[in-house]
Protein backbone atom coordinates (compact mmCIF):
# COMPACT_ATOMS: atom_id res chain seq x y z
CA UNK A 1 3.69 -27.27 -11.25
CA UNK A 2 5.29 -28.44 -8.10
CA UNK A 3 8.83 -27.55 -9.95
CA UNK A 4 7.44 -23.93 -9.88
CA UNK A 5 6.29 -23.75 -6.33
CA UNK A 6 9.96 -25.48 -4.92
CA UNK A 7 11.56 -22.80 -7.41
CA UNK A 8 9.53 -20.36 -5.53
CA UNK A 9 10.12 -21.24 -2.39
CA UNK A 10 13.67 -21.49 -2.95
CA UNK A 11 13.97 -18.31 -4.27
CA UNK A 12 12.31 -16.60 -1.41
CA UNK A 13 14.30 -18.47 1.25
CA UNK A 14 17.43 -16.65 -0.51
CA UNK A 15 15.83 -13.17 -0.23
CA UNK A 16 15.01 -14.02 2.91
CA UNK A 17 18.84 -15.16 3.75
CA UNK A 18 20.11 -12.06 1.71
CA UNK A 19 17.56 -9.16 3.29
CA UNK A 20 17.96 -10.45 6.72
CA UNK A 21 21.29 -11.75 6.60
CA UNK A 22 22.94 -7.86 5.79
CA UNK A 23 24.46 -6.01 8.62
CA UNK A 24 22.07 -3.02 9.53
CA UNK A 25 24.34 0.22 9.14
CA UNK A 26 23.26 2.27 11.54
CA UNK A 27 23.39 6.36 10.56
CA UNK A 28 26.06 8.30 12.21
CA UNK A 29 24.86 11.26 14.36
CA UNK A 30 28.09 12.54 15.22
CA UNK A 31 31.79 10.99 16.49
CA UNK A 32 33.74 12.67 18.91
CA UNK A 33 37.76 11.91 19.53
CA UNK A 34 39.16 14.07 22.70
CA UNK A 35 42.57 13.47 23.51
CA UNK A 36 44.49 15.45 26.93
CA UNK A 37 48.14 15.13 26.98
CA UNK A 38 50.39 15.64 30.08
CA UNK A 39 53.42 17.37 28.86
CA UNK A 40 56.42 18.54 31.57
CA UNK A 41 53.08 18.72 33.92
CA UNK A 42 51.15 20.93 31.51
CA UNK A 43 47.54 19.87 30.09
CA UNK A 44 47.17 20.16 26.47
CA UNK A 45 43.45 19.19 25.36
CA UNK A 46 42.29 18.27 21.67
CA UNK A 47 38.59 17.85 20.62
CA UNK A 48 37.69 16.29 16.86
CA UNK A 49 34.08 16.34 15.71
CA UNK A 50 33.02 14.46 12.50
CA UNK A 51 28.95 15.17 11.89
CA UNK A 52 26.15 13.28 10.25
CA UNK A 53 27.06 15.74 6.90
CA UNK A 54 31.05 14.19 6.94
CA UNK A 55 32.11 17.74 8.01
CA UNK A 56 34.91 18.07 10.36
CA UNK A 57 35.74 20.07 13.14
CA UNK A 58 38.73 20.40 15.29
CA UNK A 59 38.47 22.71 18.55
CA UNK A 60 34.99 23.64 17.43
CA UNK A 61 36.06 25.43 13.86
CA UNK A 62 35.18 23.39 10.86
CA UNK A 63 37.92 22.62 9.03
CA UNK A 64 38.47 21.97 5.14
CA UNK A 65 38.32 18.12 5.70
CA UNK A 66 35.52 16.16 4.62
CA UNK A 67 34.77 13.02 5.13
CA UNK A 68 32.63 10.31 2.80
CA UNK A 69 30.22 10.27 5.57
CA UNK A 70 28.34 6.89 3.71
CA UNK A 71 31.91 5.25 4.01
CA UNK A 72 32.87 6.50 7.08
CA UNK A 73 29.73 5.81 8.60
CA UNK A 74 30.22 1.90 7.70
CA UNK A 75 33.60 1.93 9.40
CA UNK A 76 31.85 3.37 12.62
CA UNK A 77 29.42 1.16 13.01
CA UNK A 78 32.60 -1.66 12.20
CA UNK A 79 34.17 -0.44 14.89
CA UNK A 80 31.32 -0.64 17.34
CA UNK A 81 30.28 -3.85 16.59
CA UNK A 82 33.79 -5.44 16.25
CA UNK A 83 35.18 -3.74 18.87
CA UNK A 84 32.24 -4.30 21.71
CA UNK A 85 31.90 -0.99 22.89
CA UNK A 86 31.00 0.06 25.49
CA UNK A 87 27.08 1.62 25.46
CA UNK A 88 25.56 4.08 27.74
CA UNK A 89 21.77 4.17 27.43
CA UNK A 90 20.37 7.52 27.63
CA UNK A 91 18.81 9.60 30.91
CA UNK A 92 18.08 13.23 32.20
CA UNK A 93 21.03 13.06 34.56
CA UNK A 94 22.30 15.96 34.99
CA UNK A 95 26.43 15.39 34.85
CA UNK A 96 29.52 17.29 33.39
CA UNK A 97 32.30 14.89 32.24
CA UNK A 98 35.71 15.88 31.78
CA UNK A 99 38.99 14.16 30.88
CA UNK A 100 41.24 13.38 34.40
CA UNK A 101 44.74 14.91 33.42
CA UNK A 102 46.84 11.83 32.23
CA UNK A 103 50.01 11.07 34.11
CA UNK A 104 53.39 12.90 33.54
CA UNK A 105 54.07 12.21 29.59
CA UNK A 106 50.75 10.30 29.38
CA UNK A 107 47.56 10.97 27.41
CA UNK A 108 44.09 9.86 27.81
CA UNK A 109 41.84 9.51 24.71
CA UNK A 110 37.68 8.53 24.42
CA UNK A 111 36.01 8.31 21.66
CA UNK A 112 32.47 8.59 21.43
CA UNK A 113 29.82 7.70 18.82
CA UNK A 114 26.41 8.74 18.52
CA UNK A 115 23.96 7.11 15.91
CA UNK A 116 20.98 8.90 14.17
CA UNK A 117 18.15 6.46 15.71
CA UNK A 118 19.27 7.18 19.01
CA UNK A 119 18.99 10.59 18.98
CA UNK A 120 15.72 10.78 17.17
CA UNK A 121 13.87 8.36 19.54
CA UNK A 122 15.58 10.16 22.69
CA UNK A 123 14.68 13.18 21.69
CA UNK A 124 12.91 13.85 25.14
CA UNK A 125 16.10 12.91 26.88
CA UNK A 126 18.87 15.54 27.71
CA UNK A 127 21.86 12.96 27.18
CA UNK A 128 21.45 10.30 24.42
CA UNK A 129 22.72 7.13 23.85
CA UNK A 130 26.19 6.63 22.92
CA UNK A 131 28.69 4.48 22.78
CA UNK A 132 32.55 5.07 24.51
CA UNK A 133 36.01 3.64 24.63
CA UNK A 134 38.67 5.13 26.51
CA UNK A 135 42.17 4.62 27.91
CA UNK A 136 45.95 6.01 28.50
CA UNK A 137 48.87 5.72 26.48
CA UNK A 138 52.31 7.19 26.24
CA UNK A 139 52.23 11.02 24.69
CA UNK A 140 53.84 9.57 22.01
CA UNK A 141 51.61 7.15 20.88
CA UNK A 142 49.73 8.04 18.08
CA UNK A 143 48.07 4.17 16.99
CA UNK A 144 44.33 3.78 18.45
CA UNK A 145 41.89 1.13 17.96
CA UNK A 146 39.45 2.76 15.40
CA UNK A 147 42.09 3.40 13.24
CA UNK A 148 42.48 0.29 11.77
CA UNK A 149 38.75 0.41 10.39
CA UNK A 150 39.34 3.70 8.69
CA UNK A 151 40.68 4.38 5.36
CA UNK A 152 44.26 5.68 5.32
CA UNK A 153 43.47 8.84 4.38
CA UNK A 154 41.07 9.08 7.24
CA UNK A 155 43.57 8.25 9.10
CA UNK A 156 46.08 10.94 8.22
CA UNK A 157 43.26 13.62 8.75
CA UNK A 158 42.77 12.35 12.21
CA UNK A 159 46.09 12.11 13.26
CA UNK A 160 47.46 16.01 11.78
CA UNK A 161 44.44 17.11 13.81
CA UNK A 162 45.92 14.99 17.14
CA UNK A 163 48.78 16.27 16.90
């Protein structure tokens, strides 16, 4: 009998381990690449979408593109994690946000992620939460941080678009 209960025991320590040892995948609202690009001192802007369905836009018109939005949205939240970052918490500021135009032959990229839970439970504020990195590169450059937890196809997708 006391063979059975340590059996049980053990066993339900290691669903315990197992349940509450698993990353939590956070849903994917939406992610959001914008790049500007300074070239011979003229601004040329790029905006990517990818939604919660795995469509894809670029400059607002859906494109032919889909992504596995169940795999993608595992190499988001990857990237977040991994990465650290940075998160701002949502608020009924009212602010409009645009790129600063890079240096000569510079561009400036963010990328933004918004997950599911955040917008459902901030769905009395005007901006939810979401998560940023940003920075400046050489207008050549065409190698960011998030690609390197997407799948190479992804990858190619993204970059045409960038382009």
């Amino acid at each position: 009998m006391k063979s059975k209960a340590y059996l049980l025991l053990i066993s339900l320590l290691l669903l315990h381990c197992w349940v509450f040892g698993q990353a939590t995948i956070r849903p994917l609202y939406n992610l959001t690449i914008l790049k500007s690009t300074n070239v011979e001192s003229k601004r040329i802007d790029k905006f990517i979408e990818i939604d919660s369905l795995g469509n894809l836009y670029s400059e607002h018109k859906k494109t032919k593109s889909p992504f596995n939005i169940k795999a993608f949205t595992k190499e988001v939240n990857r990237y977040v994690t991994e990465q650290n970052i940075e998160k701002y918490p949502g608020n009924n500021d009212i602010y409009f946000t645009e790129l600063p135009t890079p240096a000569l032959n510079k561009q400036a990229i963010v990328i933004e992620v918004k997950f599911l839970d955040d917008v459902r439970n901030e769905k009395d504020l005007r901006n939810k939460t979401y998560y940023s990195w940003g920075n400046t590169f050489d207008k050549d450059n065409n190698e960011y941080p998030i690609f390197k937890y997407l799948t190479e196809t992804e990858v190619k997708i993204l970059k045409a678009l960038l382009e």
